[in-house]
C-alpha atoms as a PDB file:
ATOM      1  CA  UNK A   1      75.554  45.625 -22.530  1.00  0.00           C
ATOM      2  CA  UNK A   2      73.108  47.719 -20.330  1.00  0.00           C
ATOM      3  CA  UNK A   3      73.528  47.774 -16.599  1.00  0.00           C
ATOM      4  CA  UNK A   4      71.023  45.233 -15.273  1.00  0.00           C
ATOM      5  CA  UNK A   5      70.389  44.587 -11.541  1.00  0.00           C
ATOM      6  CA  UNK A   6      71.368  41.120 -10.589  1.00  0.00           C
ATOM      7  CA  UNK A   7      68.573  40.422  -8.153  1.00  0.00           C
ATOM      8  CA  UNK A   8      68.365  37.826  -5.630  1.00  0.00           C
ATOM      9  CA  UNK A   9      69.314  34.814  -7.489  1.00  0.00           C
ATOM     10  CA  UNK A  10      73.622  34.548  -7.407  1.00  0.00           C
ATOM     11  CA  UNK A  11      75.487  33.167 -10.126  1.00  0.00           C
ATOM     12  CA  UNK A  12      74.893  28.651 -10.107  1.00  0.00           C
ATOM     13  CA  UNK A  13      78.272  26.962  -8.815  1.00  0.00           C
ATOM     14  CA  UNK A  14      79.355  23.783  -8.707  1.00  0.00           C
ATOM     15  CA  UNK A  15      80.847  21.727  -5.497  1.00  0.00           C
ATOM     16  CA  UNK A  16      84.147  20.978  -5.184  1.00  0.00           C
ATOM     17  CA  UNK A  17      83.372  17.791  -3.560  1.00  0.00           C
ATOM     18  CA  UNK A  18      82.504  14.781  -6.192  1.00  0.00           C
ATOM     19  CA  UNK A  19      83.565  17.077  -8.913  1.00  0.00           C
ATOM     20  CA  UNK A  20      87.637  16.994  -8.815  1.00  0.00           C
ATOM     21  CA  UNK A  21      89.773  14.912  -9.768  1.00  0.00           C
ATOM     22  CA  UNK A  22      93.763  14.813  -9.616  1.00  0.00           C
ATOM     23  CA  UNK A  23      96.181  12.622 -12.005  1.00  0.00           C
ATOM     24  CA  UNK A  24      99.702  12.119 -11.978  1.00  0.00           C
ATOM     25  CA  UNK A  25     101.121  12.297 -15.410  1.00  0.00           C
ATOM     26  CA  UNK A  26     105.091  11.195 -16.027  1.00  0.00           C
ATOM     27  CA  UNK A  27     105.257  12.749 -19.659  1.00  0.00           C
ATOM     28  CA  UNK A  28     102.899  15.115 -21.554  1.00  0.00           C
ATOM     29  CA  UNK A  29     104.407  16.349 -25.324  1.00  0.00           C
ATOM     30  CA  UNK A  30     102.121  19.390 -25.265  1.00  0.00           C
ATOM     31  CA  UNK A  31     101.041  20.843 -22.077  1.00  0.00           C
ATOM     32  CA  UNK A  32      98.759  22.858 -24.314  1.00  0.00           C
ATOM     33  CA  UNK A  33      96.734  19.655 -25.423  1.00  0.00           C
ATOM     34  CA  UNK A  34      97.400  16.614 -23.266  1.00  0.00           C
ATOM     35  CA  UNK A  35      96.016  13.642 -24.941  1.00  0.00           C
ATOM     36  CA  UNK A  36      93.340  11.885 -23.072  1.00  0.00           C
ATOM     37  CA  UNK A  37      94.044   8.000 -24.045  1.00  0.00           C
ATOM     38  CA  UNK A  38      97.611   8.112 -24.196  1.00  0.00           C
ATOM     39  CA  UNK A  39      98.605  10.355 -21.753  1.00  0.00           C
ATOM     40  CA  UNK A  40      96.303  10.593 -19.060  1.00  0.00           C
ATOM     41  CA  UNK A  41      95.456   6.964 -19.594  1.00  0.00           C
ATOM     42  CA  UNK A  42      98.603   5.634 -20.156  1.00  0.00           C
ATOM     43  CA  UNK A  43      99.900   2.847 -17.675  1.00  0.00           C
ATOM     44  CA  UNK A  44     102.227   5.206 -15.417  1.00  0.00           C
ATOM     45  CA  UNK A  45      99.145   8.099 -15.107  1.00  0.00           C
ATOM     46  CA  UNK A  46      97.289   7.408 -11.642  1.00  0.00           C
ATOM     47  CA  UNK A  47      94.609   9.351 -10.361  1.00  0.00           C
ATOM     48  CA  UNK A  48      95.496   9.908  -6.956  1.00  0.00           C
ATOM     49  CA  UNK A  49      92.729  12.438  -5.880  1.00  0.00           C
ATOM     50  CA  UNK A  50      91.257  10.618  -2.775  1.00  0.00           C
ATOM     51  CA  UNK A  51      95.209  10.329  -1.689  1.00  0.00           C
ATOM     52  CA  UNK A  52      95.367  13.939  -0.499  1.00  0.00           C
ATOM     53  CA  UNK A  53      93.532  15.196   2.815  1.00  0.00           C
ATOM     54  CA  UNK A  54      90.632  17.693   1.883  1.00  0.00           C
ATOM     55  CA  UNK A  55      93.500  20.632   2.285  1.00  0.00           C
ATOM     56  CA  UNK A  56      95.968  19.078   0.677  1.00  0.00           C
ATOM     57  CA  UNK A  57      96.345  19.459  -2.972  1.00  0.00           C
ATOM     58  CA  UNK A  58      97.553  23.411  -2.112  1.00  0.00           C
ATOM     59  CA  UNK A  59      98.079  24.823  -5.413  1.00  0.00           C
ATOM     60  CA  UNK A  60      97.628  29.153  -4.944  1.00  0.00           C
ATOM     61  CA  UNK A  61      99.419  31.850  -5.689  1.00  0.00           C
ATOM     62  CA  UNK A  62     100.102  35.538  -5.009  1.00  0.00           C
ATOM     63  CA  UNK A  63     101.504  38.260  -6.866  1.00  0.00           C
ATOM     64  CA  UNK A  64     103.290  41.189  -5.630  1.00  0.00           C
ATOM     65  CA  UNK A  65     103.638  44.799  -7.010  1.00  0.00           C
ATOM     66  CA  UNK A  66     106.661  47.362  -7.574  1.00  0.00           C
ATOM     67  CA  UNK A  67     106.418  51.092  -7.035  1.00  0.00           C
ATOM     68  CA  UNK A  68     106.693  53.622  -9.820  1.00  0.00           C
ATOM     69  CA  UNK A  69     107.395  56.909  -7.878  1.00  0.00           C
ATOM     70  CA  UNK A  70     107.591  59.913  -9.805  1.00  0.00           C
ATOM     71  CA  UNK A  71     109.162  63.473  -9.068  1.00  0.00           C
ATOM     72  CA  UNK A  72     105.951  65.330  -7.463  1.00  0.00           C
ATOM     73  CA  UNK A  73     103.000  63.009  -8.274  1.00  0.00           C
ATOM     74  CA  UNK A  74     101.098  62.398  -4.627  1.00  0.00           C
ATOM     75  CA  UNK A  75     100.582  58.987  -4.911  1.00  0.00           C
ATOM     76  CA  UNK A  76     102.798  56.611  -5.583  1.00  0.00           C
ATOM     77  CA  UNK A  77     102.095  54.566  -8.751  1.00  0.00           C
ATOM     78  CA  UNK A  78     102.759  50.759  -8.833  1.00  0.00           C
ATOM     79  CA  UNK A  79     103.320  47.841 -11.763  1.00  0.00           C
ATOM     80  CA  UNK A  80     102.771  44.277 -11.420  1.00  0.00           C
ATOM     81  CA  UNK A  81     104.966  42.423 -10.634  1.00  0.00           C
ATOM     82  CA  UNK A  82     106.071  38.401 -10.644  1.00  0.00           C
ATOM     83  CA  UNK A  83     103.722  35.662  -9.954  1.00  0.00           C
ATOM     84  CA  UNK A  84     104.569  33.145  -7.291  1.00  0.00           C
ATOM     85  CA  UNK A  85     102.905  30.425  -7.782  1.00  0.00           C
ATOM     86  CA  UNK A  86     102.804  27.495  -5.463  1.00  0.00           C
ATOM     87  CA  UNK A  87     102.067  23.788  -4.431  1.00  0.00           C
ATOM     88  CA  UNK A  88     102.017  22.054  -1.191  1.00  0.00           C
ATOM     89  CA  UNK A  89     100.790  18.397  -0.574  1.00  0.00           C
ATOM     90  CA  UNK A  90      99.619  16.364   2.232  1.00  0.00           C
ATOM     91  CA  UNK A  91      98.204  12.726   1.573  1.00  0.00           C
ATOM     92  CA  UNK A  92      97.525   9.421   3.553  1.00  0.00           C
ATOM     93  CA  UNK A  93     100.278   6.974   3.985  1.00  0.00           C
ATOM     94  CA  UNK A  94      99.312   4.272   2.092  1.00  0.00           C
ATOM     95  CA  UNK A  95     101.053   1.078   0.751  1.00  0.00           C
ATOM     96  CA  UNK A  96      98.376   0.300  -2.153  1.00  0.00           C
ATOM     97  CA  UNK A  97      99.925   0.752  -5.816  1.00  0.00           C
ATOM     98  CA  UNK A  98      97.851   3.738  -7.048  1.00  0.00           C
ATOM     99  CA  UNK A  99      97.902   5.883  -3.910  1.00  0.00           C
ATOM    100  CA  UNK A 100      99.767   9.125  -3.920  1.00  0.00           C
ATOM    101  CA  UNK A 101     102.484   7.299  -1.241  1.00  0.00           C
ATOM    102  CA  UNK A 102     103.426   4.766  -3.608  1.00  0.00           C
ATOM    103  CA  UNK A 103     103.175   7.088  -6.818  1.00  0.00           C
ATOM    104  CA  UNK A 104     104.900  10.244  -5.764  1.00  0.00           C
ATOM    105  CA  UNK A 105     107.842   8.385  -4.255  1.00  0.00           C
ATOM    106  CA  UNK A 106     111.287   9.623  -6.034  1.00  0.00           C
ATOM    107  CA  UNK A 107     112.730   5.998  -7.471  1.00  0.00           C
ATOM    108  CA  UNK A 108     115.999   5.503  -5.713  1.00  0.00           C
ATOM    109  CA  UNK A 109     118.362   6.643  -5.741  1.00  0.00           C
ATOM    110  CA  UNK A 110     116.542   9.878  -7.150  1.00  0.00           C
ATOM    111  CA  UNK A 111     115.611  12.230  -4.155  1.00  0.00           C
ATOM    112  CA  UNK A 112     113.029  13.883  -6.782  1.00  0.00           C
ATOM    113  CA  UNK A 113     110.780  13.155  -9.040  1.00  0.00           C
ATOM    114  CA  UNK A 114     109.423  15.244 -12.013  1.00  0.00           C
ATOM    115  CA  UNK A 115     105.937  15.048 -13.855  1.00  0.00           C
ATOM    116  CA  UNK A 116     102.502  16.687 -14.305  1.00  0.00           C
ATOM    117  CA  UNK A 117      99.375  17.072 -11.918  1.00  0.00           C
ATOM    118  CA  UNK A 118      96.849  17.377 -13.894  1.00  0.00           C
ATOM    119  CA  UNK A 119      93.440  19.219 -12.734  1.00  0.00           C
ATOM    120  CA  UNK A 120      90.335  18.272 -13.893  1.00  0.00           C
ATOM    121  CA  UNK A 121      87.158  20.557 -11.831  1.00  0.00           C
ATOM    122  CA  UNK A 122      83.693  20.432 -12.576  1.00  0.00           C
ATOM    123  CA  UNK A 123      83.546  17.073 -13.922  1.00  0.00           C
ATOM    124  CA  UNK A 124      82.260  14.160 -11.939  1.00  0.00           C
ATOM    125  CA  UNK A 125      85.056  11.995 -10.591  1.00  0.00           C
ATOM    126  CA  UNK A 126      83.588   9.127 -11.621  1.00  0.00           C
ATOM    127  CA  UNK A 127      83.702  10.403 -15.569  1.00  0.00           C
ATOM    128  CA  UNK A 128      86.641   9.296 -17.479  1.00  0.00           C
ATOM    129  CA  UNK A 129      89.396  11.531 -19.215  1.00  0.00           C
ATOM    130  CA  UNK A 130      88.263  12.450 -22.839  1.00  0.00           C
ATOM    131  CA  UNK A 131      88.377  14.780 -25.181  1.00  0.00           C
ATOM    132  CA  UNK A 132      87.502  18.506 -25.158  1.00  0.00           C
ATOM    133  CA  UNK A 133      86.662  18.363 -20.757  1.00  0.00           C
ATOM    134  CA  UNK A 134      89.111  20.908 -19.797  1.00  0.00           C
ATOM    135  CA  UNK A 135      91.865  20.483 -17.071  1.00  0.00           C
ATOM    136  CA  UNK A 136      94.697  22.486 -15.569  1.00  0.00           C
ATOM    137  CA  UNK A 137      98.807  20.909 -16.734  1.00  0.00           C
ATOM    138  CA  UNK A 138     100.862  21.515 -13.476  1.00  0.00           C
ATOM    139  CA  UNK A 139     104.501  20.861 -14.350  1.00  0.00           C
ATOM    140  CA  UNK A 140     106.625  19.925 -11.326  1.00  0.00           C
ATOM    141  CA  UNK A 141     109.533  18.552  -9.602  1.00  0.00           C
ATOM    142  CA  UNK A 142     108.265  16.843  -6.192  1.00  0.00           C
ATOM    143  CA  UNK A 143     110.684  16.568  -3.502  1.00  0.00           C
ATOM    144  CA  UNK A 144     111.506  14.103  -0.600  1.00  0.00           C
ATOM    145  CA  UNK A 145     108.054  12.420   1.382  1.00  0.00           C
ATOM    146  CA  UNK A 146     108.207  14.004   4.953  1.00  0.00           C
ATOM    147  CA  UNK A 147     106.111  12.209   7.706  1.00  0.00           C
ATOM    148  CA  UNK A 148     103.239  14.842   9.847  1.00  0.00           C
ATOM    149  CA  UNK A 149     103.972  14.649  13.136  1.00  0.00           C
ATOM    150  CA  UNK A 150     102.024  12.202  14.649  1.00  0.00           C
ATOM    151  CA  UNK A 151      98.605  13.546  16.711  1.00  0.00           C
ATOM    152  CA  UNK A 152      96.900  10.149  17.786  1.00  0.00           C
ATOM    153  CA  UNK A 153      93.865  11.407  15.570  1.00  0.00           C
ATOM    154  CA  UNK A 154      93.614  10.168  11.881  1.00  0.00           C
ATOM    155  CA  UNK A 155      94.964   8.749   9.662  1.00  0.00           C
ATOM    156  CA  UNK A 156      99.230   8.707   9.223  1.00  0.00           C
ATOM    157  CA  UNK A 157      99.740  11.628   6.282  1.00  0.00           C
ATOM    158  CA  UNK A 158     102.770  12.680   4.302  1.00  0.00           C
ATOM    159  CA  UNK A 159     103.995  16.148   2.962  1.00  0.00           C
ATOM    160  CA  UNK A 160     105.594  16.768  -0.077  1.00  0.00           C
ATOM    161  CA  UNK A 161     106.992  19.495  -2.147  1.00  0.00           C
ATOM    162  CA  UNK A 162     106.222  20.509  -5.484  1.00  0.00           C
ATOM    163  CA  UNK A 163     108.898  23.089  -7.417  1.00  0.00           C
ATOM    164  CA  UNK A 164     107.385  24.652 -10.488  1.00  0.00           C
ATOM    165  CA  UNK A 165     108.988  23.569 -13.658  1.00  0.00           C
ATOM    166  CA  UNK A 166     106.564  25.804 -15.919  1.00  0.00           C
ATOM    167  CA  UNK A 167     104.245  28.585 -15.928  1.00  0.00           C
ATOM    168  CA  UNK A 168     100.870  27.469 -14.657  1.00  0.00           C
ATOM    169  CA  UNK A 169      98.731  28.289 -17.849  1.00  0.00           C
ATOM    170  CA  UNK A 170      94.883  28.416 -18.462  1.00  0.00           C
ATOM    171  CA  UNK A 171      92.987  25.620 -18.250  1.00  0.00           C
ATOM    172  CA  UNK A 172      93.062  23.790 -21.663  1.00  0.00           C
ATOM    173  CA  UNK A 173      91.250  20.959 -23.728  1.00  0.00           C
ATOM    174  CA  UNK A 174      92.160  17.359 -23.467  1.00  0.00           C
ATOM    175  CA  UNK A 175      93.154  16.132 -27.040  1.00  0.00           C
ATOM    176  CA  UNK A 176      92.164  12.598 -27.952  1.00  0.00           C
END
């Protein structure tokens, strides 16, 4: 394509706010094609996305580099190297059934608990799961609920841990 000067008008974007939404998902059978009735809608799937504070659903990630020096070259060369992904959560205490307090709690005497976030951006909130919108499978093993320290402002909140279980993929079709 010819090089075309892009003028005043910047690419159209979407808000984050109203347009994300945040499941918890005990099983999926193909993180490549999570089904949208019977997975995402299945009796132990909550969406828990007004849980979390506004900063925390944390999912980022970095990746570092390795050198490749050779004999006599002037600069040093580099490869890519792994991808450390991560996720960090913060969320309202809460004793109602579908918040992320009451969901995210390991069942004792587990001190974990493993399942799937699962992303979906762009979308209303409002609009429910079905095939073909496209979401983001986060496989995980959540740790222990730790209180925030209390501030006398807000609301109480809760961290949590998430450990990777899986490479964090593309985003990807819901199946029906």
């Amino acid at each position: 394509m010819a090089d075309v000067a892009e003028g005043l008008v910047p690419p159209s974007a979407l808000d984050q706010k109203g347009n994300t939404t945040i499941w918890w998902v005990p099983t999926i059978a193909d993180t490549t094609a999570p089904k949208a009735a019977t997975e995402i809608g299945a009796a132990g799937s909550f969406r828990i996305t007004y849980s979390f504070t506004p900063g925390g659903f944390k999912l980022g990630g970095t990746q570092g580099t390795t050198k490749d020096e050779r004999l006599g070259l002037v600069q040093a060369l580099e490869s890519l190297d792994t991808n450390d992904v991560t996720l960090d959560l913060e969320y309202v205490e809460s004793a109602d059934a579908g918040s992320a307090n009451v969901v995210l709690a390991p069942t004792a005497p587990a001190t974990t608990k493993t399942g799937y976030f699962v992303i979906r951006t762009t979308t209303p909130n409002a609009t429910i799961a079905a095939a073909g919108q496209k979401v983001r499978v986060v496989a995980v093993t959540i740790g222990a609920q730790n209180p925030v320290a209390i501030a006398n402002t807000g609301k109480f909140l809760i961290t949590q841990k998430a450990a990777m279980n899986a490479v964090l993929g593309p985003p990807v079709a819901l199946a029906a």
